[in-house]
Protein backbone atom coordinates (compact mmCIF):
# COMPACT_ATOMS: atom_id res chain seq x y z
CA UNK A 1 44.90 114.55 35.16
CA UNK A 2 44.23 117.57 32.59
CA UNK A 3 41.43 118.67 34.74
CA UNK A 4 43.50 119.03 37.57
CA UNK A 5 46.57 120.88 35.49
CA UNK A 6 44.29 123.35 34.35
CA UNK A 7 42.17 123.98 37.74
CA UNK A 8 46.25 124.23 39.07
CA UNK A 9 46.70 126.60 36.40
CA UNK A 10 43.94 128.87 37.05
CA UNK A 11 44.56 128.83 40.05
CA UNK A 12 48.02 130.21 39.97
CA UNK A 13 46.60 132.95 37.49
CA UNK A 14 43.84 134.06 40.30
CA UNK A 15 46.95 134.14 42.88
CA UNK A 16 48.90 136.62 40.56
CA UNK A 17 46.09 138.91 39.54
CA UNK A 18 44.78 139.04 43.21
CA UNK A 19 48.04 142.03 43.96
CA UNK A 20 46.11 143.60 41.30
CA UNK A 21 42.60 143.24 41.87
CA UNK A 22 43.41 144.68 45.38
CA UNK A 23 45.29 147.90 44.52
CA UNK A 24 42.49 148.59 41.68
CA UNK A 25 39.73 148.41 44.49
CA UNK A 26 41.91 150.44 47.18
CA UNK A 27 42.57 153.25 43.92
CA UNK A 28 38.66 153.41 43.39
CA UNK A 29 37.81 153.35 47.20
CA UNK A 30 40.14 157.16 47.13
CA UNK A 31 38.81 157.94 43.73
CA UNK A 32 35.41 157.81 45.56
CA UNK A 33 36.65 159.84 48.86
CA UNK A 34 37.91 162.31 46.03
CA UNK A 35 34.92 162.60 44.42
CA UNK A 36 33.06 163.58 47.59
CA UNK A 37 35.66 165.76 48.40
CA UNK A 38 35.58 168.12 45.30
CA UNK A 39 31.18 167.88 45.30
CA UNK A 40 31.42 169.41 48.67
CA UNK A 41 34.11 171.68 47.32
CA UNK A 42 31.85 172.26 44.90
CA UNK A 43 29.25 172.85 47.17
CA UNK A 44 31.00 175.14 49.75
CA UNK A 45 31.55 177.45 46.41
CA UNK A 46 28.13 177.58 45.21
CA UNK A 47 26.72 178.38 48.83
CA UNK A 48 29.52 181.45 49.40
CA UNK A 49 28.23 182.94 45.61
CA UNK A 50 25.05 182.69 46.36
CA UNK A 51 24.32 183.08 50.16
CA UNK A 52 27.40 186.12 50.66
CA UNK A 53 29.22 184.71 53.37
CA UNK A 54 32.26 183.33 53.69
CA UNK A 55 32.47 179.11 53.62
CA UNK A 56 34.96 177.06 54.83
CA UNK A 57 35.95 173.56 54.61
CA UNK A 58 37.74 171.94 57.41
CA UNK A 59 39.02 168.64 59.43
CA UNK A 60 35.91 167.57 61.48
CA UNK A 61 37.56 168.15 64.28
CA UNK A 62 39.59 171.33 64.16
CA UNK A 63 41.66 170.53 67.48
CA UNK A 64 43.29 167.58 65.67
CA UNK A 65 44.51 169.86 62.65
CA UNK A 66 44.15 166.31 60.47
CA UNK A 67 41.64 165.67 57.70
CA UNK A 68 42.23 161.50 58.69
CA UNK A 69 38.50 161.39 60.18
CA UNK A 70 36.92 163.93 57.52
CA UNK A 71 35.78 167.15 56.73
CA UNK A 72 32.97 169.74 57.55
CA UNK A 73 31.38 172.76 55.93
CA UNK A 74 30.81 175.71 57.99
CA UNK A 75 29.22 179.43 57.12
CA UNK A 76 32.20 181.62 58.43
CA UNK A 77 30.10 185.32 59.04
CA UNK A 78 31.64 188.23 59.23
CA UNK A 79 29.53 189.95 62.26
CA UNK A 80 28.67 187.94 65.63
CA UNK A 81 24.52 188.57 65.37
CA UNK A 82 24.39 186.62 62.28
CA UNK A 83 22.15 183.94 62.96
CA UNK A 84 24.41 181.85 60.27
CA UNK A 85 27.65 182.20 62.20
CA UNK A 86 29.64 178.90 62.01
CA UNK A 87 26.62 176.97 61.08
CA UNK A 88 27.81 173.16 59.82
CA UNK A 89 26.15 172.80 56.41
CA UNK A 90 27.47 169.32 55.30
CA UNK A 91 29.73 166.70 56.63
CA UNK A 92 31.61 163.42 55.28
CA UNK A 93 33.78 160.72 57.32
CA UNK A 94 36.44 159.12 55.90
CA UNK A 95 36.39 155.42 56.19
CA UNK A 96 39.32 154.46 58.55
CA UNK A 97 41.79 153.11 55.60
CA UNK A 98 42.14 156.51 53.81
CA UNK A 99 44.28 159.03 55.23
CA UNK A 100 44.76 162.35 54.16
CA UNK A 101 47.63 164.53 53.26
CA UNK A 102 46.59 167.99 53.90
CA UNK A 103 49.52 170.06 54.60
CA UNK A 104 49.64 172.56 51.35
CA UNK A 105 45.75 173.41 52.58
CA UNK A 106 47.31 175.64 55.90
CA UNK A 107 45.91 178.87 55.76
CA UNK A 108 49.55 181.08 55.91
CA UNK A 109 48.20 183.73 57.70
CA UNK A 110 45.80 181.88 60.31
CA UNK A 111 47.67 178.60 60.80
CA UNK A 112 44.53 176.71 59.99
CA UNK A 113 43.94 173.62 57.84
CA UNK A 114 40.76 174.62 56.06
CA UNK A 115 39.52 176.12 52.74
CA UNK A 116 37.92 179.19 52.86
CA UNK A 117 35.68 180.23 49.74
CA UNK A 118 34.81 183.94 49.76
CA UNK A 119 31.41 185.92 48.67
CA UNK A 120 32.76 185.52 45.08
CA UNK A 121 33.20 182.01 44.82
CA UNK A 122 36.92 182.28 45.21
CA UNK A 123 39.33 180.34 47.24
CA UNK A 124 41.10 182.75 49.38
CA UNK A 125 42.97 183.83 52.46
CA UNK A 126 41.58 187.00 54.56
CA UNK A 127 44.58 188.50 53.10
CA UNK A 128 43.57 187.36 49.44
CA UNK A 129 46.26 184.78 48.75
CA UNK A 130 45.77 181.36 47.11
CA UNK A 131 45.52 178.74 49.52
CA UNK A 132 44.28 175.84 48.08
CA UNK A 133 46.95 173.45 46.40
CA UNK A 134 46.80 169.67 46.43
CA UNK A 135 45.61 167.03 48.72
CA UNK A 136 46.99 163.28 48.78
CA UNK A 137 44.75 160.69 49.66
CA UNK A 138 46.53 157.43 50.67
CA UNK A 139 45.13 153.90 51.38
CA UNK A 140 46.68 152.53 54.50
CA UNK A 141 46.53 148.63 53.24
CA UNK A 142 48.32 150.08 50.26
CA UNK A 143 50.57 152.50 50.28
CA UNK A 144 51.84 152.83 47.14
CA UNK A 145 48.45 153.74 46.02
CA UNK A 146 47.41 157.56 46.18
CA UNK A 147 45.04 159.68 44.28
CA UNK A 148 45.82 163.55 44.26
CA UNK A 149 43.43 166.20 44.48
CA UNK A 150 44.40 169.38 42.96
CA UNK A 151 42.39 172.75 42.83
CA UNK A 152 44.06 174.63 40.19
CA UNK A 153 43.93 179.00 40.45
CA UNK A 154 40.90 179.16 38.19
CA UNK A 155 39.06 177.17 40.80
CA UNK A 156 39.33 173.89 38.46
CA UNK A 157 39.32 170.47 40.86
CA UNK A 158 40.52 167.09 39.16
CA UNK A 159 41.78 163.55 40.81
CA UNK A 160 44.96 162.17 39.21
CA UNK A 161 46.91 159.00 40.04
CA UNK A 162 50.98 160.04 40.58
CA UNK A 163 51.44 156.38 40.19
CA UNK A 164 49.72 156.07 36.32
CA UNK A 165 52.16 156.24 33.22
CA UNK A 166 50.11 158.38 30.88
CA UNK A 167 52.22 160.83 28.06
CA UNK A 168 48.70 163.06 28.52
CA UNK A 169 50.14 166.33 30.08
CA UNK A 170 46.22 166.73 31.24
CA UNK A 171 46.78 163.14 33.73
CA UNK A 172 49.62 164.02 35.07
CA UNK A 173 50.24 164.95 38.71
């Protein structure tokens, strides 16, 4: 009889931590698609310092204007006879539960959702305004559970969770 009270017991402790367990594995599965995001970030800067040309970041498919299926990264040059024009350097798809958020990313001037990282590394508009912002990665099984992205003016990315109670000003969304 106490072998089945405390197999009963465990397993009502295994059917409240399960909630959990879940939203812990959906938060790491965007911590990951984060992660990629800001290496090819990353990436996309390094390659406009040191190759000269303009690099963007965009939806894989621009026509959609949604980052749901992923992101490319594609030379942007300046002159038509440059054999890099438009070239696609790197891509990553999204796994279908995590959508994307992308609206702050709009490019004011040319209506497009990308990033564009000039010659000098920085994120910038033709017109030399700040584009770059936030992005909010969602998990559709969970929706309560969200990771931000966040590319600060200095060109600093970090992931935080809007959902974690932290007093650490640095943690907070």
């Amino acid at each position: 009889m106490e072998l089945l009270a405390v197999i009963a017991l465990l397993g009502v402790m295994l059917m409240m931590s399960l909630p959990l367990m879940q939203s812990q594995y959906y938060g790491r599965e965007l911590e990951h698609a984060g992660r990629q995001f800001i290496r090819h970030a990353q990436f996309a800067r390094q390659y406009a310092l040191y190759s000269g040309v303009h690099v963007a970041i965009r939806p894989l498919r621009e026509a959609r204007d949604a980052w749901d299926l992923g992101w490319q990264i594609k030379t942007l040059a300046s002159t038509p006879a440059n054999q890099m024009e438009n070239t696609v350097l790197a891509r990553y798809e999204l796994p279908a539960e995590i959508q994307i958020d992308a609206h702050r990313f709009r490019d004011p001037h040319t209506n497009a959702m990308q990033i564009i990282f000039n010659p000098a590394g920085a994120a910038k508009t033709k017109h030399g305004g700040f584009v770059a912002n936030r992005l909010i990665l969602s998990h559709t099984k969970a929706r309560n559970v969200q990771r931000h992205i966040i590319l600060a003016a200095s060109g600093r990315w970090r992931i935080c969770d809007p959902n974690a109670s932290s007093p650490d000003k640095a943690s907070s969304c």
